[in-house]
Protein backbone atom coordinates (compact mmCIF):
# COMPACT_ATOMS: atom_id res chain seq x y z
CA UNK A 1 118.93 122.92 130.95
CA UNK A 2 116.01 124.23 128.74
CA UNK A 3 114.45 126.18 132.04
CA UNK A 4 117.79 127.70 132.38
CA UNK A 5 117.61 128.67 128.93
CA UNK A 6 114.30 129.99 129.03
CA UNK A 7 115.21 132.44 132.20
CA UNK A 8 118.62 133.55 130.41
CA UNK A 9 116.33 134.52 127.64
CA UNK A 10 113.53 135.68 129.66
CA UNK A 11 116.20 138.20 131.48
CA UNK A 12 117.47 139.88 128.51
CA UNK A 13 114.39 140.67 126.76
CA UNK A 14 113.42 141.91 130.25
CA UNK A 15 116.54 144.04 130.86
CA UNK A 16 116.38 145.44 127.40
CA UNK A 17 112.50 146.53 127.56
CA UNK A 18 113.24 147.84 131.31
CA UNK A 19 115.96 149.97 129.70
CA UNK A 20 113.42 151.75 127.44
CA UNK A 21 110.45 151.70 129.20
CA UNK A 22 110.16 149.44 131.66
CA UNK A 23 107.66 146.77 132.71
CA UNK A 24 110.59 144.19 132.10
CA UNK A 25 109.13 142.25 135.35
CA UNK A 26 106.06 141.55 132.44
CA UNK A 27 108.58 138.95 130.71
CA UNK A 28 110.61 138.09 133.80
CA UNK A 29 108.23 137.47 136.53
CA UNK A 30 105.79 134.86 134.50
CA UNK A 31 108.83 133.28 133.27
CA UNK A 32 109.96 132.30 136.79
CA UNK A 33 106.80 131.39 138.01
CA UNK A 34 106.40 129.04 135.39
CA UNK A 35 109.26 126.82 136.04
CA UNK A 36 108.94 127.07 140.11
CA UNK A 37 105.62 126.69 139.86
CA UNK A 38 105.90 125.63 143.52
CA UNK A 39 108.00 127.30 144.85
CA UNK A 40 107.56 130.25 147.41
CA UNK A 41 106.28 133.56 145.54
CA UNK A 42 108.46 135.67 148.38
CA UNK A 43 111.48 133.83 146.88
CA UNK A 44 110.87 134.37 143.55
CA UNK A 45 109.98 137.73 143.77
CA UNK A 46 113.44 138.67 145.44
CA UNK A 47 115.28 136.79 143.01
CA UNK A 48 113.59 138.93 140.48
CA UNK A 49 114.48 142.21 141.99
CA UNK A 50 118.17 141.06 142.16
CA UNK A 51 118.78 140.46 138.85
CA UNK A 52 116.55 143.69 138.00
CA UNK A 53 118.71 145.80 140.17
CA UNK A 54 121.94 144.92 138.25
CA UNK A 55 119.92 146.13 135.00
CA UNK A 56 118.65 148.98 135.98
CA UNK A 57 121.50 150.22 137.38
CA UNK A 58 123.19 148.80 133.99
CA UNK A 59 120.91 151.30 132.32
CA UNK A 60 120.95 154.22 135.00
CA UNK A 61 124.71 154.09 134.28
CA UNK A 62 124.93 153.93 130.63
CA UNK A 63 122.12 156.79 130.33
CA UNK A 64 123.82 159.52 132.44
CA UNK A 65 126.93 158.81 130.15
CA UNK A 66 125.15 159.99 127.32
CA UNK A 67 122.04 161.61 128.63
CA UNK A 68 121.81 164.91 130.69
CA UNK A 69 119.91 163.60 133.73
CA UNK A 70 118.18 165.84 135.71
CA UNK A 71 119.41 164.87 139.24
CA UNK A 72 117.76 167.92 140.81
CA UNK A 73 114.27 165.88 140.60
CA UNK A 74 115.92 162.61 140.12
CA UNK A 75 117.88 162.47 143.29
CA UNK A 76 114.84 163.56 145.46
CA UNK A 77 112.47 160.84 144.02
CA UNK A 78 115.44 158.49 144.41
CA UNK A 79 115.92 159.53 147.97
CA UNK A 80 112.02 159.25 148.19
CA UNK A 81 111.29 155.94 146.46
CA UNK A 82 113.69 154.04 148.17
CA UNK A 83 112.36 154.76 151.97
CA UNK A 84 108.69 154.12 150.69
CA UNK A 85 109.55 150.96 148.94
CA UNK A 86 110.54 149.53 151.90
CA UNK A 87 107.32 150.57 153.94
CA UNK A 88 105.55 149.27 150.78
CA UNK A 89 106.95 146.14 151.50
CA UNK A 90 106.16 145.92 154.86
CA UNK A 91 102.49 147.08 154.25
CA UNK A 92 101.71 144.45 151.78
CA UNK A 93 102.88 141.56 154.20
CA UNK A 94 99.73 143.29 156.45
CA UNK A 95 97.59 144.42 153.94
CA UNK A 96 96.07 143.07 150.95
CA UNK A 97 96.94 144.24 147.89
CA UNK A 98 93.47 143.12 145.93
CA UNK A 99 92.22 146.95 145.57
CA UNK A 100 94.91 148.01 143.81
CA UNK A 101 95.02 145.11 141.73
CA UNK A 102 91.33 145.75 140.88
CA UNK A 103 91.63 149.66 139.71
CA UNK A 104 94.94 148.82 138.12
CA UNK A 105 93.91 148.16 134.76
CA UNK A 106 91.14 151.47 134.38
CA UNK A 107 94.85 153.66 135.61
CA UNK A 108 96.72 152.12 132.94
CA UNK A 109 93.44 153.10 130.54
CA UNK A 110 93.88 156.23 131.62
CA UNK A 111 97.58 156.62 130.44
CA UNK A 112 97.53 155.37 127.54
CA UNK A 113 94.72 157.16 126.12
CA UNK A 114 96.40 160.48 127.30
CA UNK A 115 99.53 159.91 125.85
CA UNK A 116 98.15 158.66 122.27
CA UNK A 117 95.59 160.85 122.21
CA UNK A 118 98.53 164.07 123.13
CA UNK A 119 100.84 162.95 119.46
CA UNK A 120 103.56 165.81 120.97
CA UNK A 121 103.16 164.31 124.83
CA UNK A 122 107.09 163.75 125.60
CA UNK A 123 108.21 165.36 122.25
CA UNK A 124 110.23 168.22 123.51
CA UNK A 125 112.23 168.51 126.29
CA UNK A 126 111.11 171.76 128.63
CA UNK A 127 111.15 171.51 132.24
CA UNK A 128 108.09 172.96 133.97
CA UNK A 129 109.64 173.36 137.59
CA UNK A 130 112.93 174.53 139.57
CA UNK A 131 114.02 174.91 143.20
CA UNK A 132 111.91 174.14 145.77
CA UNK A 133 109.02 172.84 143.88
CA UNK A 134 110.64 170.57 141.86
CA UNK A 135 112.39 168.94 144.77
CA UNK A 136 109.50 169.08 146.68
CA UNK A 137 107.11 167.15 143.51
CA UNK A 138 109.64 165.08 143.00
CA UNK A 139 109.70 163.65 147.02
CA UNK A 140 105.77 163.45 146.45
CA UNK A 141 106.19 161.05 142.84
CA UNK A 142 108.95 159.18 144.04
CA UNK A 143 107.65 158.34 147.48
CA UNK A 144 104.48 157.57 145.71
CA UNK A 145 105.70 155.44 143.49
CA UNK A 146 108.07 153.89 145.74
CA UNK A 147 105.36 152.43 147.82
CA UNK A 148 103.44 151.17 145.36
CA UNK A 149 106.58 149.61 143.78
CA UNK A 150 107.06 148.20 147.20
CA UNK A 151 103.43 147.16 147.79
CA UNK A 152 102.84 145.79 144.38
CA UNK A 153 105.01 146.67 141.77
CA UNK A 154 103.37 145.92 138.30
CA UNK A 155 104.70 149.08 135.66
CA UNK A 156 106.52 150.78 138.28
CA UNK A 157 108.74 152.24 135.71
CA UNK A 158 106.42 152.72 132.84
CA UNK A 159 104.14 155.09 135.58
CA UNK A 160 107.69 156.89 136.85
CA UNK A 161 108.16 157.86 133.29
CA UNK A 162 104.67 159.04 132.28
CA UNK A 163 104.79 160.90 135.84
CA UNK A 164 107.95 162.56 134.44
CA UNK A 165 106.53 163.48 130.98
CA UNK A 166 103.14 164.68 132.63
CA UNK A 167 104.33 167.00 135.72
CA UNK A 168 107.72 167.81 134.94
CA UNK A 169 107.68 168.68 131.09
CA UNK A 170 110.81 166.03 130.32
CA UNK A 171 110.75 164.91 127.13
CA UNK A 172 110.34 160.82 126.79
CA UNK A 173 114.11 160.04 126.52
CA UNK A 174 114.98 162.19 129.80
CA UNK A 175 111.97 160.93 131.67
CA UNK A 176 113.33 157.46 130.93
CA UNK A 177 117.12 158.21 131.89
CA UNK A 178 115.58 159.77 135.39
CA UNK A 179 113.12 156.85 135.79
CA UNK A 180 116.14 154.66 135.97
CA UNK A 181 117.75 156.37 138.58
CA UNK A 182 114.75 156.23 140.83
CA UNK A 183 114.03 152.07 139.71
CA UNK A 184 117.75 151.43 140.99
CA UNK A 185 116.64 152.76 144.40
CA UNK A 186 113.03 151.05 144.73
CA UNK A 187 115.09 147.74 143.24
CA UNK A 188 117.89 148.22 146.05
CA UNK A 189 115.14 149.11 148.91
CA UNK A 190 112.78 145.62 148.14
CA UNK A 191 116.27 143.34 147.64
CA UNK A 192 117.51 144.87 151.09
CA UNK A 193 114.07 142.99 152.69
CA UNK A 194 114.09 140.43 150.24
CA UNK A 195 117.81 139.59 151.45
CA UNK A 196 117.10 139.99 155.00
CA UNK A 197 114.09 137.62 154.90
CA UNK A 198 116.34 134.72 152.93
CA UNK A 199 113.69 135.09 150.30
CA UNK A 200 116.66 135.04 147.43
CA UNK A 201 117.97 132.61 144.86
CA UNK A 202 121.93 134.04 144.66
CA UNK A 203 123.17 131.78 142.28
CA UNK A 204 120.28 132.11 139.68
CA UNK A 205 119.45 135.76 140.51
CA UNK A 206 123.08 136.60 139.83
CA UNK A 207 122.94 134.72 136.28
CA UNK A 208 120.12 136.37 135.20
CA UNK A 209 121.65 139.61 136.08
CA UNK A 210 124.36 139.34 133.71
CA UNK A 211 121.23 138.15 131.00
CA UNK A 212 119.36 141.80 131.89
CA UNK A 213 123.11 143.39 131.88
CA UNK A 214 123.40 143.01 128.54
CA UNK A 215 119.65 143.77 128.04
CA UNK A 216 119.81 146.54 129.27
CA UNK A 217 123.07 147.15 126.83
CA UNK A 218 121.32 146.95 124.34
CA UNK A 219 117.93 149.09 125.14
CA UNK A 220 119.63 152.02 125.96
CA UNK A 221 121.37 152.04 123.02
CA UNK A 222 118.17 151.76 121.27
CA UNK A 223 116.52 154.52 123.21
CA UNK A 224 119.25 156.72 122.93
CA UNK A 225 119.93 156.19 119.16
CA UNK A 226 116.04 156.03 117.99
CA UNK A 227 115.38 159.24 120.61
CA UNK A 228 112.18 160.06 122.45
CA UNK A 229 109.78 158.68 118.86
CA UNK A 230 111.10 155.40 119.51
CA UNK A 231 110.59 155.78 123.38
CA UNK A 232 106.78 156.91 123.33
CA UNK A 233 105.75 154.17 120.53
CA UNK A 234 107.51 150.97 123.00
CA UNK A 235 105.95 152.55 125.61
CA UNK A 236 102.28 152.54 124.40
CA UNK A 237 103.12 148.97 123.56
CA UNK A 238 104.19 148.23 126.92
CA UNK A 239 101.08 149.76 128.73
CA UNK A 240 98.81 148.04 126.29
CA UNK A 241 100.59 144.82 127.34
CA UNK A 242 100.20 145.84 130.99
CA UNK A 243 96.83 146.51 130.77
CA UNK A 244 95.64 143.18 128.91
CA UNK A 245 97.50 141.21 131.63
CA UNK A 246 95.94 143.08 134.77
CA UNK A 247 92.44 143.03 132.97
CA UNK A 248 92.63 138.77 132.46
CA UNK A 249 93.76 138.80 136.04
CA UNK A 250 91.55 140.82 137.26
CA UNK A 251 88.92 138.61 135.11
CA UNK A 252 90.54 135.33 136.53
CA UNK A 253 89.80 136.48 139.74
CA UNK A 254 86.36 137.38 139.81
CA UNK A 255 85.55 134.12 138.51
CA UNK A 256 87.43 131.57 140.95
């Protein structure tokens, strides 16, 4: 009873950071690796995606209520995302993932220097692009994103956001609402192989969905009442959790 507990609890706080900023997988994942402990990471990592789908789709949903989305860049990166997820996927069942693992943490450096060091970085919202170009960056950030989602996955929607501050000129709230839309289809895209490959735990995947439902609830309404101050300072916090955990694993590795 106390495990179940534990990933009920684990779930919300993950749908409600995902809603913000994501990197809920940072609460979610460790928590369900610590009570299977044994069991197959495949599995796990499925049953993770299908409770994060219902989330982030929660959150997709409840920020184009009350959020002007741009769907002109959105839907491309969706479109994008979700075909490279799935070859990210299929890549990492051939390829090792160790490399990216290793300059993960130095990335992560990178981004959260810029945006402290930039105080206005995601203050105002001013789009940079239109027409062509912006459909055409936004295929090249989601599909980049989208495999690496696919082939790893650690901050996937922490990186869409920055990527949205950075090269399109959204301000932190928007970059959020649009990051959603594109986590719903790299989340849909992984639990499609996931699914096919049995690696999926219906019955608890499904409760923790309705745990990250109303996480997700409740960040939005956070993000949206607190606006894009409130957005930038949780999302510092998150990459600074990020990059702690990637740097002790990193460590742990190099000494085994």
């Amino acid at each position: 009873m106390f495990d179940v507990v534990l990933l009920a609890v684990a779930a919300f706080l993950a749908g409600l950071v995902d809603a913000v900023v994501g990197g809920g997988g940072l609460i979610q994942i460790p928590a369900m690796f610590s009570v299977f402990s044994t069991a197959v990471p495949a599995t796990l990592m499925g049953t993770n995606k299908l409770a994060a789908v219902f989330g982030t789709a929660v959150a997709a949903v409840r920020y184009a209520s009350r959020v002007t989305v741009a769907w002109s860049t959105a839907a491309p990166a969706a479109v994008a995302a979700f075909a490279l997820s799935f070859a990210g996927a299929w890549t990492v069942t051939r390829v090792p993932a160790e490399f990216v693992r290793s300059i993960l943490p130095f990335i992560l450096v990178a981004v959260a220097l810029y945006t402290f060091k930039k105080k206005d970085f995601g203050s105002v919202h001013a789009p940079l692009h239109s027409g062509g170009r912006e459909r055409g960056m936004a295929v090249a950030v989601g599909a980049a994103i989208g495999f690496y989602d696919g082939f790893f996955g650690p901050g996937t929607g922490s990186f869409l956001i920055f990527l949205f501050v950075r090269f399109f000129g959204f301000d932190f709230l928007s970059a959020s609402a649009a990051a959603k839309i594109v986590n719903v289809a790299c989340n849909m895209s992984a639990l499609i192989w996931f699914g096919y490959s049995g690696h999926l735990m219906w019955q608890l995947g499904l409760l923790m969905a309705c745990c990250q439902v109303v996480g997700s609830l409740v960040g939005t309404r956070l993000a949206i009442r607190h606006g894009s101050g409130f957005v930038r300072k949780l999302f510092l916090a998150v990459v600074g959790v990020l990059i702690l955990k990637t740097a002790v694993d990193a460590i742990r590795r190099f000494l085994v």
